[in-house]
N, C-alpha and C. Protein backbone atom coordinates (compact mmCIF):
# COMPACT_ATOMS: atom_id res chain seq x y z
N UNK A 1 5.42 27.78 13.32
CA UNK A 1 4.68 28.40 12.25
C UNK A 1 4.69 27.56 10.97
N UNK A 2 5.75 26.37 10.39
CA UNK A 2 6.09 25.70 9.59
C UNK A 2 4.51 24.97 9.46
N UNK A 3 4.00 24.73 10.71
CA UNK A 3 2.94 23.67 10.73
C UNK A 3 1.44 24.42 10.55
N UNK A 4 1.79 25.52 10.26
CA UNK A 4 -0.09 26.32 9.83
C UNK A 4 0.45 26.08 8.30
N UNK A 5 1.41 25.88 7.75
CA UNK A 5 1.08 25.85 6.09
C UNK A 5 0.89 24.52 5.77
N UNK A 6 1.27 23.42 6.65
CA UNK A 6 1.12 22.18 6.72
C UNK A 6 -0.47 21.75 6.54
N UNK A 7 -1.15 22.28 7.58
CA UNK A 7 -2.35 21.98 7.63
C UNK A 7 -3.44 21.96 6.38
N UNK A 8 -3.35 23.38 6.16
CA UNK A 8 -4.07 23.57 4.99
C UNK A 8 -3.85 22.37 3.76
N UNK A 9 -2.64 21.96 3.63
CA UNK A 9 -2.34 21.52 2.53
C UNK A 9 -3.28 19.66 2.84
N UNK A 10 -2.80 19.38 3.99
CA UNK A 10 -3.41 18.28 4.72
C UNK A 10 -4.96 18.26 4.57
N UNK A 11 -5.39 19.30 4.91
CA UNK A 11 -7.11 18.96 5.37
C UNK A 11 -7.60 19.09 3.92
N UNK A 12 -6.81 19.97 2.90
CA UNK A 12 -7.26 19.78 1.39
C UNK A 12 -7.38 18.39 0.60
N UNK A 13 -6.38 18.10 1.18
CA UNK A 13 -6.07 16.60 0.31
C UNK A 13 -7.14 15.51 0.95
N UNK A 14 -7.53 15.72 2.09
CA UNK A 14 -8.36 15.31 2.96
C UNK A 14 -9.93 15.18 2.16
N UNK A 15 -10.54 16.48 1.99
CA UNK A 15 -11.26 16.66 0.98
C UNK A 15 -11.58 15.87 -0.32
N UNK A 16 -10.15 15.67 -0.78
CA UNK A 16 -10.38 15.42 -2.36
C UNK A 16 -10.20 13.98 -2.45
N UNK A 17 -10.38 12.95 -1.31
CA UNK A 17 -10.94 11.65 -1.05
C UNK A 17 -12.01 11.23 -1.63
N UNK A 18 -13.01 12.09 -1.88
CA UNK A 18 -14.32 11.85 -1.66
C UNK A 18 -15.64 11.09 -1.12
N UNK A 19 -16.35 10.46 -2.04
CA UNK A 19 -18.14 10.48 -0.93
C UNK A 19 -17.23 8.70 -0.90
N UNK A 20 -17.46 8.55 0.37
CA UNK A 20 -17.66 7.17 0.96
C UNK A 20 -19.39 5.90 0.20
N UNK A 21 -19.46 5.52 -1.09
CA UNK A 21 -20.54 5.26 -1.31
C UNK A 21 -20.57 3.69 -0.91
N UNK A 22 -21.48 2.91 -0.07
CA UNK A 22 -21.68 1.54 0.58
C UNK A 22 -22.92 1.07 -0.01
N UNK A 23 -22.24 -0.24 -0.88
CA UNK A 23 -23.20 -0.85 -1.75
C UNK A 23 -23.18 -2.56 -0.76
N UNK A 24 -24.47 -2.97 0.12
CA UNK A 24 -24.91 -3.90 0.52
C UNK A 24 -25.30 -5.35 -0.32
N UNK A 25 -24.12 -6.07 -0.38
CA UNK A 25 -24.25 -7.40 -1.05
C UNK A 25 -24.83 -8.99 -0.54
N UNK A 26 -25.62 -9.12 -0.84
CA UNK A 26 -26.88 -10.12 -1.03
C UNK A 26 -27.77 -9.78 0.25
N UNK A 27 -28.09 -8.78 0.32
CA UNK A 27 -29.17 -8.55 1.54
C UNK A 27 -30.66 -8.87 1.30
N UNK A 28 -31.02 -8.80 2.60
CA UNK A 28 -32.15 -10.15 2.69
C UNK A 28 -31.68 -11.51 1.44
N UNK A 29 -30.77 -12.07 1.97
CA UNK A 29 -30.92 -13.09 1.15
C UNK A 29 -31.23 -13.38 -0.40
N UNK A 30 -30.89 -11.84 -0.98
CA UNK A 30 -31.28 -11.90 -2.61
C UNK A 30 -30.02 -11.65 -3.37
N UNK A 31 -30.02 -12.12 -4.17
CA UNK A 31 -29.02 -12.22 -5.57
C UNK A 31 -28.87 -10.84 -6.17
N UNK A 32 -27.99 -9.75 -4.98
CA UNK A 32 -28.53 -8.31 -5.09
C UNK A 32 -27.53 -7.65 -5.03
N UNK A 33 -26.72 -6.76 -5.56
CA UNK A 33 -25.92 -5.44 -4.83
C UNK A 33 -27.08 -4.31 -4.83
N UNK A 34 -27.32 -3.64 -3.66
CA UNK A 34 -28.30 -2.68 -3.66
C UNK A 34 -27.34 -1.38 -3.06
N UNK A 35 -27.58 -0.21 -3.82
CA UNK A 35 -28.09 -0.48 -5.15
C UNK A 35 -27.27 -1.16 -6.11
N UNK A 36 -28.07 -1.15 -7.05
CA UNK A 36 -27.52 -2.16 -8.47
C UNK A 36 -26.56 -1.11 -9.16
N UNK A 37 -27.03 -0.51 -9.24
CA UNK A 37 -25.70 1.14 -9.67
C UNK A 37 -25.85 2.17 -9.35
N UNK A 38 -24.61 2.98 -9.31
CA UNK A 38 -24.76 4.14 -8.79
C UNK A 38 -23.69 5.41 -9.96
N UNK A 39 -23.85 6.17 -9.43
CA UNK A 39 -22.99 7.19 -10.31
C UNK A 39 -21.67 7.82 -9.41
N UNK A 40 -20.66 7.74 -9.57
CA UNK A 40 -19.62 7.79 -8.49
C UNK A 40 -18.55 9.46 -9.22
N UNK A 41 -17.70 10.13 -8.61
CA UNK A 41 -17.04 10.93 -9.20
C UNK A 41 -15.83 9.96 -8.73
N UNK A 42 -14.68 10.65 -9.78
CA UNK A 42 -13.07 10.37 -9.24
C UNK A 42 -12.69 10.83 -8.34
N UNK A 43 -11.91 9.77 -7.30
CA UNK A 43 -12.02 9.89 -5.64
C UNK A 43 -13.02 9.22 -4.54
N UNK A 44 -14.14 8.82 -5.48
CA UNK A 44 -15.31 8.24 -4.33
C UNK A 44 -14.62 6.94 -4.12
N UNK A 45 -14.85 6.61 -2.71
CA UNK A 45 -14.83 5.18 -2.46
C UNK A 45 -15.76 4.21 -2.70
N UNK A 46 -15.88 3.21 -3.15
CA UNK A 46 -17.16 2.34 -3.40
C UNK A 46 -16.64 1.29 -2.28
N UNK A 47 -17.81 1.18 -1.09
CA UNK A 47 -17.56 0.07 -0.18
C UNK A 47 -18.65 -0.93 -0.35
N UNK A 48 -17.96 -1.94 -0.50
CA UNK A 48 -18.90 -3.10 -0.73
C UNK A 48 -19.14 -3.85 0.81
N UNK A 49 -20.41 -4.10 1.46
CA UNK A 49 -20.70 -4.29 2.71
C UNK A 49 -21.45 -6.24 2.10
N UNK A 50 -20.55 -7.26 2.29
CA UNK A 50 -21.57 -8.87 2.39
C UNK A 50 -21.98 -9.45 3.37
N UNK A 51 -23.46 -9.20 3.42
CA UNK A 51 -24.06 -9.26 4.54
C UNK A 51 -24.66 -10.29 4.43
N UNK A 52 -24.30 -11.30 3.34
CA UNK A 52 -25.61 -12.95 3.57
C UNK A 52 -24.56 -13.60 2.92
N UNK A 53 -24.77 -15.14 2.79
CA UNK A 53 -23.98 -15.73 2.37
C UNK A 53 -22.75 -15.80 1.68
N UNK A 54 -21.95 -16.31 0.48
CA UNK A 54 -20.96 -16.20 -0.31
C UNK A 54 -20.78 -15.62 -1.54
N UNK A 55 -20.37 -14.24 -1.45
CA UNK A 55 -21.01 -13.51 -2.64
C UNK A 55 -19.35 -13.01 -3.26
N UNK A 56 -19.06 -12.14 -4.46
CA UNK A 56 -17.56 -11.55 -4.80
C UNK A 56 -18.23 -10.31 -5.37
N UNK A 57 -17.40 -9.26 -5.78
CA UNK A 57 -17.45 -8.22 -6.59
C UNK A 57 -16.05 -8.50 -7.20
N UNK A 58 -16.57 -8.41 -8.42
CA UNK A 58 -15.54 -8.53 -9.61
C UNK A 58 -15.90 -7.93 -10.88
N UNK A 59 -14.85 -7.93 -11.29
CA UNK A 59 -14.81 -7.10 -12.38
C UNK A 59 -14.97 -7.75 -13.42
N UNK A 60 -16.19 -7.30 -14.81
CA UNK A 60 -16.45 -7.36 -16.14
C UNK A 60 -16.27 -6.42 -16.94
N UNK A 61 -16.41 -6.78 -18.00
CA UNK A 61 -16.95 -5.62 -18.85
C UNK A 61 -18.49 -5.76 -19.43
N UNK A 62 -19.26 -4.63 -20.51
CA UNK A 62 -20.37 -4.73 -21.01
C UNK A 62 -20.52 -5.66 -21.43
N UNK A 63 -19.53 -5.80 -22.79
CA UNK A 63 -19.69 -7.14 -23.79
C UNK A 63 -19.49 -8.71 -23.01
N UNK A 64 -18.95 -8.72 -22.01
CA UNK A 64 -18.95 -9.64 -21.45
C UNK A 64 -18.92 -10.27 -20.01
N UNK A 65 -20.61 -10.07 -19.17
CA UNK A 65 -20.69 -9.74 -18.45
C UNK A 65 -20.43 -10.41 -17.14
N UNK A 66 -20.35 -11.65 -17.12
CA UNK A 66 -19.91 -12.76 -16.17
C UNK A 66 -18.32 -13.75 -15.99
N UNK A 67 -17.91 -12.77 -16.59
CA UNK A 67 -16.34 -13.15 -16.80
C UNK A 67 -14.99 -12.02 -16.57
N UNK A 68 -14.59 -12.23 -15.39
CA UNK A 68 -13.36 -11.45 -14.85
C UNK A 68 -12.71 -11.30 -16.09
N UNK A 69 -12.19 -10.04 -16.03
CA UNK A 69 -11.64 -9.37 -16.70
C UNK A 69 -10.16 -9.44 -16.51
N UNK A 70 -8.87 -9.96 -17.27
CA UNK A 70 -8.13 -9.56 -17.46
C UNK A 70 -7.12 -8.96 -18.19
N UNK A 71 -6.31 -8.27 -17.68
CA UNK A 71 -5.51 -6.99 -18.37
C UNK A 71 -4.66 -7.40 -19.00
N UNK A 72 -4.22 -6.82 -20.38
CA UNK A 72 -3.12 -7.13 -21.47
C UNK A 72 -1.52 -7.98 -20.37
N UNK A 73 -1.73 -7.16 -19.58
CA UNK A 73 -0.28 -7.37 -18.99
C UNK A 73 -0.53 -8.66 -17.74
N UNK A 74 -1.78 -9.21 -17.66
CA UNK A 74 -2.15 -10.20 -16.79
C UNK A 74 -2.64 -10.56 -15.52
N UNK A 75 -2.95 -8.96 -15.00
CA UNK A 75 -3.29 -8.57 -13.99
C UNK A 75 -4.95 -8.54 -13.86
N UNK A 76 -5.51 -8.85 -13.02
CA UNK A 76 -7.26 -8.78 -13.00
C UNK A 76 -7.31 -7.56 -12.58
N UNK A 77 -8.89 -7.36 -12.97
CA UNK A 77 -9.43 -6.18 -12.88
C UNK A 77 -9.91 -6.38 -10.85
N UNK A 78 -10.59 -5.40 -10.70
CA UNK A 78 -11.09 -5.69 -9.57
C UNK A 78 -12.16 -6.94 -9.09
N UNK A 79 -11.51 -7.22 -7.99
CA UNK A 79 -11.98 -8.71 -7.46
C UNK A 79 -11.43 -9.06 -6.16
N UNK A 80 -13.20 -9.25 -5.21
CA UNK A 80 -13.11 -8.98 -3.68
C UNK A 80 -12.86 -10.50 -3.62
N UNK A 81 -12.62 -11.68 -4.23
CA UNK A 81 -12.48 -12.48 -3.73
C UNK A 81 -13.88 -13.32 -2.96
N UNK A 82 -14.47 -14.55 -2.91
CA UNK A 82 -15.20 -15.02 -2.13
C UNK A 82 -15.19 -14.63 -0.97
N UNK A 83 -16.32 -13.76 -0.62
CA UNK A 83 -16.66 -13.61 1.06
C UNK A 83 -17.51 -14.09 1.45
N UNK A 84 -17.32 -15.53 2.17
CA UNK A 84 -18.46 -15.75 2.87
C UNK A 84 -18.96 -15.16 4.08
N UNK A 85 -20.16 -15.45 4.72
CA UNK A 85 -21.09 -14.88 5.84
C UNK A 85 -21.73 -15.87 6.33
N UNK A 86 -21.39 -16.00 7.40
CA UNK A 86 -22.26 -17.00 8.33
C UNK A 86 -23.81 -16.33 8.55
N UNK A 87 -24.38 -17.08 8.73
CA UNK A 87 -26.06 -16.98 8.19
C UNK A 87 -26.12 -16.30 10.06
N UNK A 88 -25.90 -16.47 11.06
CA UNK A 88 -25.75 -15.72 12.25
C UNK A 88 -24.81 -14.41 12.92
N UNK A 89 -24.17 -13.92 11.52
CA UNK A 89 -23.14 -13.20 11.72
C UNK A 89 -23.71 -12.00 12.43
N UNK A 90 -22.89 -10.80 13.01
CA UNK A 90 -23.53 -9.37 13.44
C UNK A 90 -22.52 -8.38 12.66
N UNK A 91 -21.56 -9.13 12.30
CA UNK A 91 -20.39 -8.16 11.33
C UNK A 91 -19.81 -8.48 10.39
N UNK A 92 -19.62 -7.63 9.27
CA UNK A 92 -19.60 -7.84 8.14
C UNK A 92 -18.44 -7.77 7.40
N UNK A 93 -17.73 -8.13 6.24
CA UNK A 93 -16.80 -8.32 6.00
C UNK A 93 -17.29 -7.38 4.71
N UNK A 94 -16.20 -6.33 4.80
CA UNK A 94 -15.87 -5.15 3.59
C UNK A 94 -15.25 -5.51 2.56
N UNK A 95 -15.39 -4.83 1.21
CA UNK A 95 -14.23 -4.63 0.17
C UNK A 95 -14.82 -3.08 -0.31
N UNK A 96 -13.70 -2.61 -0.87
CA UNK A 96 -13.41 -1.24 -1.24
C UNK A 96 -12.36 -1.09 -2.33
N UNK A 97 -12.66 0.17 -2.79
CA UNK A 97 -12.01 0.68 -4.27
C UNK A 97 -11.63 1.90 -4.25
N UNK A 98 -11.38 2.49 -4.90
CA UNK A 98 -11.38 4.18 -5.22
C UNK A 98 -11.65 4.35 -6.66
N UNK A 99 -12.57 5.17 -7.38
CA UNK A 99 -12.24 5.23 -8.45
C UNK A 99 -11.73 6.27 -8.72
N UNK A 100 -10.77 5.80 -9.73
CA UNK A 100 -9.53 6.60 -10.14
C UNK A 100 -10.12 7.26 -11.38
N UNK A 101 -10.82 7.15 -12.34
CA UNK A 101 -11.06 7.83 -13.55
C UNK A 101 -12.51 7.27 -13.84
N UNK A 102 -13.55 8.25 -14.65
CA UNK A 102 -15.26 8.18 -15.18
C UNK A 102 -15.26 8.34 -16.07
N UNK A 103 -14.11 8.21 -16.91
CA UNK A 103 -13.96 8.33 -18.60
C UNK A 103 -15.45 7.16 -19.60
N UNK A 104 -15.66 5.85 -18.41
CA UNK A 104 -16.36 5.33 -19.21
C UNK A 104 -16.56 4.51 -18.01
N UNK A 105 -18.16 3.89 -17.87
CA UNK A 105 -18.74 3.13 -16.89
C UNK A 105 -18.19 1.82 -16.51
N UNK A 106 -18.30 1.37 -15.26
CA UNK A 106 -17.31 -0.14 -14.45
C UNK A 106 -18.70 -1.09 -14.66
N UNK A 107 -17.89 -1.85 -14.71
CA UNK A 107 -19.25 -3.05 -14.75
C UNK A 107 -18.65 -4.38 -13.53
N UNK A 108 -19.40 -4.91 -13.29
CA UNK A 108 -18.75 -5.75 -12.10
C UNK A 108 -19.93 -7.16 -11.82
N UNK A 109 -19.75 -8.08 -11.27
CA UNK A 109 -20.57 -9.46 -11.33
C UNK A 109 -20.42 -10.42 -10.01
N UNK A 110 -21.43 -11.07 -9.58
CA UNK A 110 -20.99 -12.15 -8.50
C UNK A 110 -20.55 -13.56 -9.16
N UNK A 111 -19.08 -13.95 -9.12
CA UNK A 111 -18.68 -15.34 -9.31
C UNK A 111 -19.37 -16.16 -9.09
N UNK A 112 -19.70 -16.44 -7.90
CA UNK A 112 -20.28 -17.54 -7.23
C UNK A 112 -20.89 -18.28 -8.80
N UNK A 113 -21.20 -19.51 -8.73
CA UNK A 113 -21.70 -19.93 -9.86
C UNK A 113 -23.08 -19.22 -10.07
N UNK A 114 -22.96 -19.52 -11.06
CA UNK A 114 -25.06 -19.14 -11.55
C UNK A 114 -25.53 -17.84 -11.04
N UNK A 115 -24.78 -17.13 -10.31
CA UNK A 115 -25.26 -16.01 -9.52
C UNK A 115 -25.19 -14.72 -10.86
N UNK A 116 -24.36 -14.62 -11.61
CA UNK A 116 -24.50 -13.67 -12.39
C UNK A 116 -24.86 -13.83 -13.66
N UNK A 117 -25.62 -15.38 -14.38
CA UNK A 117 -26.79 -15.58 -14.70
C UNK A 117 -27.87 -15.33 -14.51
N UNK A 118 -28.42 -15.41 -12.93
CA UNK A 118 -29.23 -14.76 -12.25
C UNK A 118 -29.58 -13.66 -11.69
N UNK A 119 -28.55 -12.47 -12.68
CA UNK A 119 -28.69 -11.17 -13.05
C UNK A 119 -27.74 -10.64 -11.57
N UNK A 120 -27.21 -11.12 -10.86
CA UNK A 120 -26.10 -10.72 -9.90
C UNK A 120 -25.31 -9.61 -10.55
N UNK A 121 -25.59 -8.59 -10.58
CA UNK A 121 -24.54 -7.52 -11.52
C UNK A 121 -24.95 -6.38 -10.90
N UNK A 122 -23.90 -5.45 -10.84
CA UNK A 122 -23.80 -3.95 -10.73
C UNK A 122 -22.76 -3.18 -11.24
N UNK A 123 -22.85 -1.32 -11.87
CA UNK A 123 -22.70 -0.69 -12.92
C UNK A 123 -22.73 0.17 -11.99
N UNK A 124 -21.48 1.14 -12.27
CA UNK A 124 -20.93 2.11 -12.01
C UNK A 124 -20.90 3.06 -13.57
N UNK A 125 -21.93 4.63 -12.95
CA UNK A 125 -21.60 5.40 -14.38
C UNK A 125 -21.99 4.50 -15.70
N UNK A 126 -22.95 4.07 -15.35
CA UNK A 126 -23.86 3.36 -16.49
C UNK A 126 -24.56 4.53 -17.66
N UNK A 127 -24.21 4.46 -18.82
CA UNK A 127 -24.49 5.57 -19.75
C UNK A 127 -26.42 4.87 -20.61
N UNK A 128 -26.69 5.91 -21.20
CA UNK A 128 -28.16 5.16 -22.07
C UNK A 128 -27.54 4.49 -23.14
N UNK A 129 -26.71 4.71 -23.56
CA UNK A 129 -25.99 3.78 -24.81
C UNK A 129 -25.93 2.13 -24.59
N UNK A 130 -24.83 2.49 -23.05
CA UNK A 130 -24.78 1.16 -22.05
C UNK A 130 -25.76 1.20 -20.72
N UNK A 131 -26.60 0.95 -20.69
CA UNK A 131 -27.47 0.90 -19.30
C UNK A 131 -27.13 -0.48 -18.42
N UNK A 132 -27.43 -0.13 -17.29
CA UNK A 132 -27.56 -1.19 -15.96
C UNK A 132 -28.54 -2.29 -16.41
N UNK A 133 -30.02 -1.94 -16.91
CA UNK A 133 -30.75 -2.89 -17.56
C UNK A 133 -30.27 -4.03 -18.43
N UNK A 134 -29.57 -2.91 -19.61
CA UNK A 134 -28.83 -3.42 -20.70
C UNK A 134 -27.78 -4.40 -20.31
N UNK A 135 -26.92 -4.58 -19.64
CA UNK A 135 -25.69 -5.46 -18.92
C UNK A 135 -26.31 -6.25 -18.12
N UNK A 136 -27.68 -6.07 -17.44
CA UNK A 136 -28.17 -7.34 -16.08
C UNK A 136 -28.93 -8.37 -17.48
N UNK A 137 -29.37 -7.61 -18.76
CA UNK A 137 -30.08 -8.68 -19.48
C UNK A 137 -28.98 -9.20 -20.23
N UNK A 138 -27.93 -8.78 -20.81
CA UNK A 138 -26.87 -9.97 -20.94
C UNK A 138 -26.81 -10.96 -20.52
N UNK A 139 -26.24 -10.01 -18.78
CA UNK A 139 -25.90 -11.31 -17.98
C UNK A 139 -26.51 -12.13 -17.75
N UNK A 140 -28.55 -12.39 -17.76
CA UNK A 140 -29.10 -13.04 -17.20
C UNK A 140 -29.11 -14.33 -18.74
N UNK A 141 -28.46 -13.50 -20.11
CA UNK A 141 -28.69 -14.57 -21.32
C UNK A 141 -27.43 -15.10 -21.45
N UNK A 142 -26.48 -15.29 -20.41
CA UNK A 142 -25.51 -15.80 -20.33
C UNK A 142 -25.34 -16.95 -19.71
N UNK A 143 -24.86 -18.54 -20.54
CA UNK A 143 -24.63 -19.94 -19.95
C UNK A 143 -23.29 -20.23 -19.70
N UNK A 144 -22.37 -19.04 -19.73
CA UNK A 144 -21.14 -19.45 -19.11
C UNK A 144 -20.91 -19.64 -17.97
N UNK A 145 -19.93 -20.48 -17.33
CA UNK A 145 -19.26 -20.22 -16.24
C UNK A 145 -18.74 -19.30 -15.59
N UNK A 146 -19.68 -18.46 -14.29
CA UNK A 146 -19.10 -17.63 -13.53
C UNK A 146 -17.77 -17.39 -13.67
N UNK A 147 -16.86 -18.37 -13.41
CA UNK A 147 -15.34 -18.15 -12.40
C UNK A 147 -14.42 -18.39 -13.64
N UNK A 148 -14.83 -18.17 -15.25
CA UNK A 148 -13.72 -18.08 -16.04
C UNK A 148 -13.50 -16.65 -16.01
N UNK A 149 -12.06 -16.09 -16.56
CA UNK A 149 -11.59 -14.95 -17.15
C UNK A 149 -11.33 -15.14 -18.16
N UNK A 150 -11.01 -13.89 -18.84
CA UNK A 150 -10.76 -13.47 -20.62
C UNK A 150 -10.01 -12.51 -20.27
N UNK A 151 -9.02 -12.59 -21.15
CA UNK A 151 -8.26 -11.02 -21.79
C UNK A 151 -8.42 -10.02 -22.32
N UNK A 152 -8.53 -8.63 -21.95
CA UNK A 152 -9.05 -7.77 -22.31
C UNK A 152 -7.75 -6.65 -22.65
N UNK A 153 -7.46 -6.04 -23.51
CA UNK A 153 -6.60 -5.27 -23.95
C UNK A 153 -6.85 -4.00 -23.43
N UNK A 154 -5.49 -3.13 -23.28
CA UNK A 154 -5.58 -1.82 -22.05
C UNK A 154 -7.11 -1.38 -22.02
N UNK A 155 -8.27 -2.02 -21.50
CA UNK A 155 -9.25 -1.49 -20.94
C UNK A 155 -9.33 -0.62 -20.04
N UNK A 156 -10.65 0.71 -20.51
CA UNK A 156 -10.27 1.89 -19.59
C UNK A 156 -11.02 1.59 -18.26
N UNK A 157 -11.93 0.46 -18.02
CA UNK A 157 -13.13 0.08 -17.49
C UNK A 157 -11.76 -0.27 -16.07
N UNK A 158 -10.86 -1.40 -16.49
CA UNK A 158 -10.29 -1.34 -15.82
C UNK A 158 -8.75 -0.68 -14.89
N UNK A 159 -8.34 0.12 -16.06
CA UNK A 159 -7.57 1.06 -15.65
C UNK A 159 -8.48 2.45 -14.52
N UNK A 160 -9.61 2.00 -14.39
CA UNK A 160 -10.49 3.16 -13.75
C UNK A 160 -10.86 3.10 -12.35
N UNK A 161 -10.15 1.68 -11.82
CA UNK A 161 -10.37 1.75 -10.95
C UNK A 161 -9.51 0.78 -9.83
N UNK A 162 -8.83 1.12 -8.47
CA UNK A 162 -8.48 0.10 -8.08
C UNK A 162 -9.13 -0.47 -6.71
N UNK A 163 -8.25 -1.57 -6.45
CA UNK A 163 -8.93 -2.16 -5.37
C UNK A 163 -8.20 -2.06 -4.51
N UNK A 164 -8.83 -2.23 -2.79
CA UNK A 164 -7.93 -1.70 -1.66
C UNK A 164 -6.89 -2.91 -0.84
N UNK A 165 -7.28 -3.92 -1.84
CA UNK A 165 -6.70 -5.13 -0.88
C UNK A 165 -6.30 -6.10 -2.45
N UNK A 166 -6.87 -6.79 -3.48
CA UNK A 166 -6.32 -7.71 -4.12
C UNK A 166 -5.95 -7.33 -5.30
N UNK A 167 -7.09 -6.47 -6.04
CA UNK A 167 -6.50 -6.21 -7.86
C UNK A 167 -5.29 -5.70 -7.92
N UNK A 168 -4.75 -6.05 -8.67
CA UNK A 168 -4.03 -5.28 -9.24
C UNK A 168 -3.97 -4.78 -10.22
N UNK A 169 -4.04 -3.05 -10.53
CA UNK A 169 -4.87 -2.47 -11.81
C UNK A 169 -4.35 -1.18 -11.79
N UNK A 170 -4.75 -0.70 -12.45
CA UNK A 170 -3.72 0.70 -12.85
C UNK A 170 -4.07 1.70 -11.52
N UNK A 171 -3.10 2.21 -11.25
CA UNK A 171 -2.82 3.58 -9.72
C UNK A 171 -3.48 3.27 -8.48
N UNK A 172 -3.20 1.98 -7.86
CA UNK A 172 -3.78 1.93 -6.73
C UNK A 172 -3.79 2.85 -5.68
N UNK A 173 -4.94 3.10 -4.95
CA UNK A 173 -5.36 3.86 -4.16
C UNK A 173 -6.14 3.50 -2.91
N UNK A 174 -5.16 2.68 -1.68
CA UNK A 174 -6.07 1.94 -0.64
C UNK A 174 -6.94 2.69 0.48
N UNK A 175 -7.98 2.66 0.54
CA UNK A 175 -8.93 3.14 1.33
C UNK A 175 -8.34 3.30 2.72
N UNK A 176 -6.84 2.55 3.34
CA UNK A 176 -6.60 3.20 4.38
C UNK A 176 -5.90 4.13 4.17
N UNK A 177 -5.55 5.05 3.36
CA UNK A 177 -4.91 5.97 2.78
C UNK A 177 -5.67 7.29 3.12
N UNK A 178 -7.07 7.16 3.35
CA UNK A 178 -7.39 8.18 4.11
C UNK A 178 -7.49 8.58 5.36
N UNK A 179 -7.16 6.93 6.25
CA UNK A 179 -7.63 7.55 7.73
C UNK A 179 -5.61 7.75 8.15
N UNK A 180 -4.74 7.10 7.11
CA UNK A 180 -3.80 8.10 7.51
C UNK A 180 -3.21 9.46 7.26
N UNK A 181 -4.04 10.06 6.66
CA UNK A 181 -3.89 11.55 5.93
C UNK A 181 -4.80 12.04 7.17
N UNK A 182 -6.01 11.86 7.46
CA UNK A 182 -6.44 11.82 8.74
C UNK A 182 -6.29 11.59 10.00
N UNK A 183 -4.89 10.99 9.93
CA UNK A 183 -3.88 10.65 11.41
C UNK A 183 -2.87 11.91 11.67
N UNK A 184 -2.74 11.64 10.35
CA UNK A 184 -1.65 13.21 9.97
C UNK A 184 -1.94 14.15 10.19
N UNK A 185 -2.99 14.81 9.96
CA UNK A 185 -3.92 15.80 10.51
C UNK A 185 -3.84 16.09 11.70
N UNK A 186 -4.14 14.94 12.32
CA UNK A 186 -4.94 14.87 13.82
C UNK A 186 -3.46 14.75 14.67
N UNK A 187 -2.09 14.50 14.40
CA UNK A 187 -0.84 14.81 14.46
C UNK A 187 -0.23 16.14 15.16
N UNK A 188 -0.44 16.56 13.60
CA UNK A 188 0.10 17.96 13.28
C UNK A 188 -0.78 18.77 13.80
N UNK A 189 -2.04 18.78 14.28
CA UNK A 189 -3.09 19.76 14.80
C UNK A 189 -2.69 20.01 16.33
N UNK A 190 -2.50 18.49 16.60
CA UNK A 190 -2.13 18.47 18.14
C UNK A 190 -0.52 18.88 18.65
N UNK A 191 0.24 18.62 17.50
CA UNK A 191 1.52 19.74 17.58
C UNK A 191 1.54 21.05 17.93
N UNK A 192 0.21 21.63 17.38
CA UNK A 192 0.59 23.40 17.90
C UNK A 192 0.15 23.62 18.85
């Protein structure tokens, strides 16, 4: 009987994972996260799917849109790292997040050189103050170098969110974290 109060508590927490959202990076061959933004709650997963050549998701901010972000204490914001794709591939190589807090919109960029000159950017919870427009025309009036970082002081942009495999950033939360709460489940169900 210990294990019917178990459950409930399990399949709740289960729940409060949330929406699985899969943003497709450089498809058909364009200088693209599609979509370019989306609106996410705390708990959604953002899966990043690179399906063409050598692309990253990384983390910016507004004011500065082609330059990794790092944290007072020295840690980067989120950053999938170069994934390349063989131009014949059939499977794709993931990155994923959770966001942890929507206090204020994520902004994010492709390293690769010149790519987020060439408006390579996507916006999470993009406000009219700060728009998706507003941050891709930065980025596209921007002659810096992709692959520098800057220091950014306790930013909430990046305390908002972590990554499932490299950042390190405030309350990580790895995306296999649900299919073992979902093992657990599937456990304890088969216990009774």
């Amino acid at each position: 009987m210990r294990f019917s109060a178990i459950i409930p508590a399990l399949l709740s927490a289960g729940v409060a994972l949330g929406e699985v959202i899969t943003i497709q990076v450089g498809a058909n061959d364009s200088l693209t996260y599609s979509p370019s933004s989306v609106n996410a709650s705390v708990g959604d997963t953002i899966m990043f799917e690179f399906v063409a050549k050598n692309h990253t998701i990384s983390q910016s901010t507004f004011a500065d849109p082609c330059t990794l972000t790092t944290l007072a204490n020295g840690s980067t914001g989120v950053d999938s790292g170069f994934m390349p794709v063989a131009a014949n591939a059939t499977s794709f190589p993931t990155f994923s997040f959770t966001v942890q807090n929507t206090s204020a919109p994520l902004w994010f960029y492709c390293r690769q050189t010149g790519h987020c000159e060439a408006g390579m950017v996507f916006a999470i919870n993009p406000t009219a103050s700060k728009s998706f427009s507003a941050f891709q025309a930065a980025a596209k009036a921007t002659t810096s170098n992709s692959t520098n970082s800057t220091t950014s002081s306790a930013s909430s942009t990046a305390a908002s969110t972590t990554a499932s495999t490299t950042a390190s950033g405030a309350g990580a939360v790895r995306v296999g974290s649900a299919a073992f709460v979902l093992s657990v489940v599937g456990l304890v169900a088969g216990l009774l």
